[in-house]
C-alpha atoms as a PDB file:
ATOM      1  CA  UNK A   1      26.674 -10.090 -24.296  1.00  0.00           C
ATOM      2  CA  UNK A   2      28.977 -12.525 -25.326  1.00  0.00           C
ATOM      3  CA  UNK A   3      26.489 -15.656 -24.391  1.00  0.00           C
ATOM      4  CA  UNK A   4      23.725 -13.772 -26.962  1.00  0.00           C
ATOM      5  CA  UNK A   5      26.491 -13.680 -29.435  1.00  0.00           C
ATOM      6  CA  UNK A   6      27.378 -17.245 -29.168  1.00  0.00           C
ATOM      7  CA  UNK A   7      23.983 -18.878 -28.982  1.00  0.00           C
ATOM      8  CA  UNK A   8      21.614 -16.467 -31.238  1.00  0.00           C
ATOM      9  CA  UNK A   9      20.920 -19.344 -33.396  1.00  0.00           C
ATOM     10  CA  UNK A  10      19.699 -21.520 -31.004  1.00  0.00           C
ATOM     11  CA  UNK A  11      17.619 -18.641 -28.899  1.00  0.00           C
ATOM     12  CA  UNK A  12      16.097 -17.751 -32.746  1.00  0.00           C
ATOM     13  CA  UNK A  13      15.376 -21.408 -33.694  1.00  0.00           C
ATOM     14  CA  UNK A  14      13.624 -22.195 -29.901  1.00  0.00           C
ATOM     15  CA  UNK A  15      11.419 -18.475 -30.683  1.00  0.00           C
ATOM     16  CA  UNK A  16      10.714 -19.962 -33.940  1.00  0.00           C
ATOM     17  CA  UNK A  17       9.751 -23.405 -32.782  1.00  0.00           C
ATOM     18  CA  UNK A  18       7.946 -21.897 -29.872  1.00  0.00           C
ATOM     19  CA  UNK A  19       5.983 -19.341 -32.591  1.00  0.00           C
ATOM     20  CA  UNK A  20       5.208 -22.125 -34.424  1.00  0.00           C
ATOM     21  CA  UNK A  21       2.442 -23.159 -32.331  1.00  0.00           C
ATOM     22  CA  UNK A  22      -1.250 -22.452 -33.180  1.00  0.00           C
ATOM     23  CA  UNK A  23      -2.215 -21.582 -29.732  1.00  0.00           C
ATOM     24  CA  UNK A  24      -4.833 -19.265 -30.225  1.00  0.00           C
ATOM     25  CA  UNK A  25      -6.798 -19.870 -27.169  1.00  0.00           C
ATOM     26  CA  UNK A  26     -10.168 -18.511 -27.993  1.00  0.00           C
ATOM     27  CA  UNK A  27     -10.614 -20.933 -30.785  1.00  0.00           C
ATOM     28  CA  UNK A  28     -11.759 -24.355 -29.449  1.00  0.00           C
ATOM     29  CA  UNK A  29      -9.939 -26.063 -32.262  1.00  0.00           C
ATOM     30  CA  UNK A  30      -6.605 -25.208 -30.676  1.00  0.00           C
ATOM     31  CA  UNK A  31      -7.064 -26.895 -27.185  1.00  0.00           C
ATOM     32  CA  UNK A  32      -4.834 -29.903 -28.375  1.00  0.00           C
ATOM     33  CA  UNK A  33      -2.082 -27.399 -29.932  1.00  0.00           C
ATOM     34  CA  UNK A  34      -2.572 -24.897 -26.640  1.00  0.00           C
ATOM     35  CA  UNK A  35      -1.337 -28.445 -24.505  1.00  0.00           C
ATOM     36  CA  UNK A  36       1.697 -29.344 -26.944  1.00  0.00           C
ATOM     37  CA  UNK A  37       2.785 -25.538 -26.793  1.00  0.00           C
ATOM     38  CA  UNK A  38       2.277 -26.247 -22.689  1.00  0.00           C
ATOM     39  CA  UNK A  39       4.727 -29.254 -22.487  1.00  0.00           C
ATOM     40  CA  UNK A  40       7.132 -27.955 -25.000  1.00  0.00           C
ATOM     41  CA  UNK A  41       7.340 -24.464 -22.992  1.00  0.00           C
ATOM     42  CA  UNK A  42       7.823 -27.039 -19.775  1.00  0.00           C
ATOM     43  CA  UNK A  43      10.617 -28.609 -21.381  1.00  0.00           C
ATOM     44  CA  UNK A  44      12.233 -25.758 -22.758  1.00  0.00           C
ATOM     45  CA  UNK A  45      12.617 -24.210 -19.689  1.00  0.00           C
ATOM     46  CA  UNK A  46      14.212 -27.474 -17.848  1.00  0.00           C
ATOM     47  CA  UNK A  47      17.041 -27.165 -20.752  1.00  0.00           C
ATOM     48  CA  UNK A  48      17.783 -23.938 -19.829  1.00  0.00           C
ATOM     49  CA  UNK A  49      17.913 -25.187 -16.334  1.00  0.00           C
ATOM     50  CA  UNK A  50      14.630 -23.700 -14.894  1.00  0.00           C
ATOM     51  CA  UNK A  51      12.313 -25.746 -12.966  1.00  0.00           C
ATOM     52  CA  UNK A  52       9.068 -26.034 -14.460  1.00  0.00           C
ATOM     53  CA  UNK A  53       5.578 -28.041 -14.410  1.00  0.00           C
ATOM     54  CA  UNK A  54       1.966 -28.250 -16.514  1.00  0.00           C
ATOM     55  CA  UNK A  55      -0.326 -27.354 -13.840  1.00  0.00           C
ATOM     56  CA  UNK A  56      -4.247 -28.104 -15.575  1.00  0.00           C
ATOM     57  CA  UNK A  57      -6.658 -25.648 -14.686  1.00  0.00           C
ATOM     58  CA  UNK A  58     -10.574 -25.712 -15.958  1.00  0.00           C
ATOM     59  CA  UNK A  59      -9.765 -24.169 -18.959  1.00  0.00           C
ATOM     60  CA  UNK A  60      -6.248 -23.620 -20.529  1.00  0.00           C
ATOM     61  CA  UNK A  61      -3.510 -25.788 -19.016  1.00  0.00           C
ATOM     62  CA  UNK A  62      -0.739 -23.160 -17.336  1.00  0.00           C
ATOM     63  CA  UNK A  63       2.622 -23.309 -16.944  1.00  0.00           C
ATOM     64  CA  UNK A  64       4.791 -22.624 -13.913  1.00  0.00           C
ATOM     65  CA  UNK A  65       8.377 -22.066 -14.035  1.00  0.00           C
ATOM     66  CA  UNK A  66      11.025 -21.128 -11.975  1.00  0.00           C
END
């Protein structure tokens, strides 16, 4: 409890940022904003010490973390 107490700010701005995104993956438009969201979840996630990669598929490019 007392790590969500201590870093809310920074868990709110990263949900924010990560919001931000217009990743709405039925609309074609959004293919180039659906791979930014991709990398920035990838990095993201090797800050908070997971490990993660981009793995491209056919369609929508996925991310795997761990």
């Amino acid at each position: 409890m007392d790590h969500l107490k201590r870093n809310r700010r920074q868990a709110v701005e990263d949900l924010c940022a990560y919001l931000r995104f217009p990743s709405v993956s039925a609309q074609s438009q959004h293919r180039r904003d659906l791979v930014r969201c991709a990398q920035w979840l990838v990095r993201h996630c090797k800050q908070i010490g997971l490990k993660s990669r981009l793995c491209d598929t056919e369609g929508h490019p996925i991310v795997l973390a761990s």
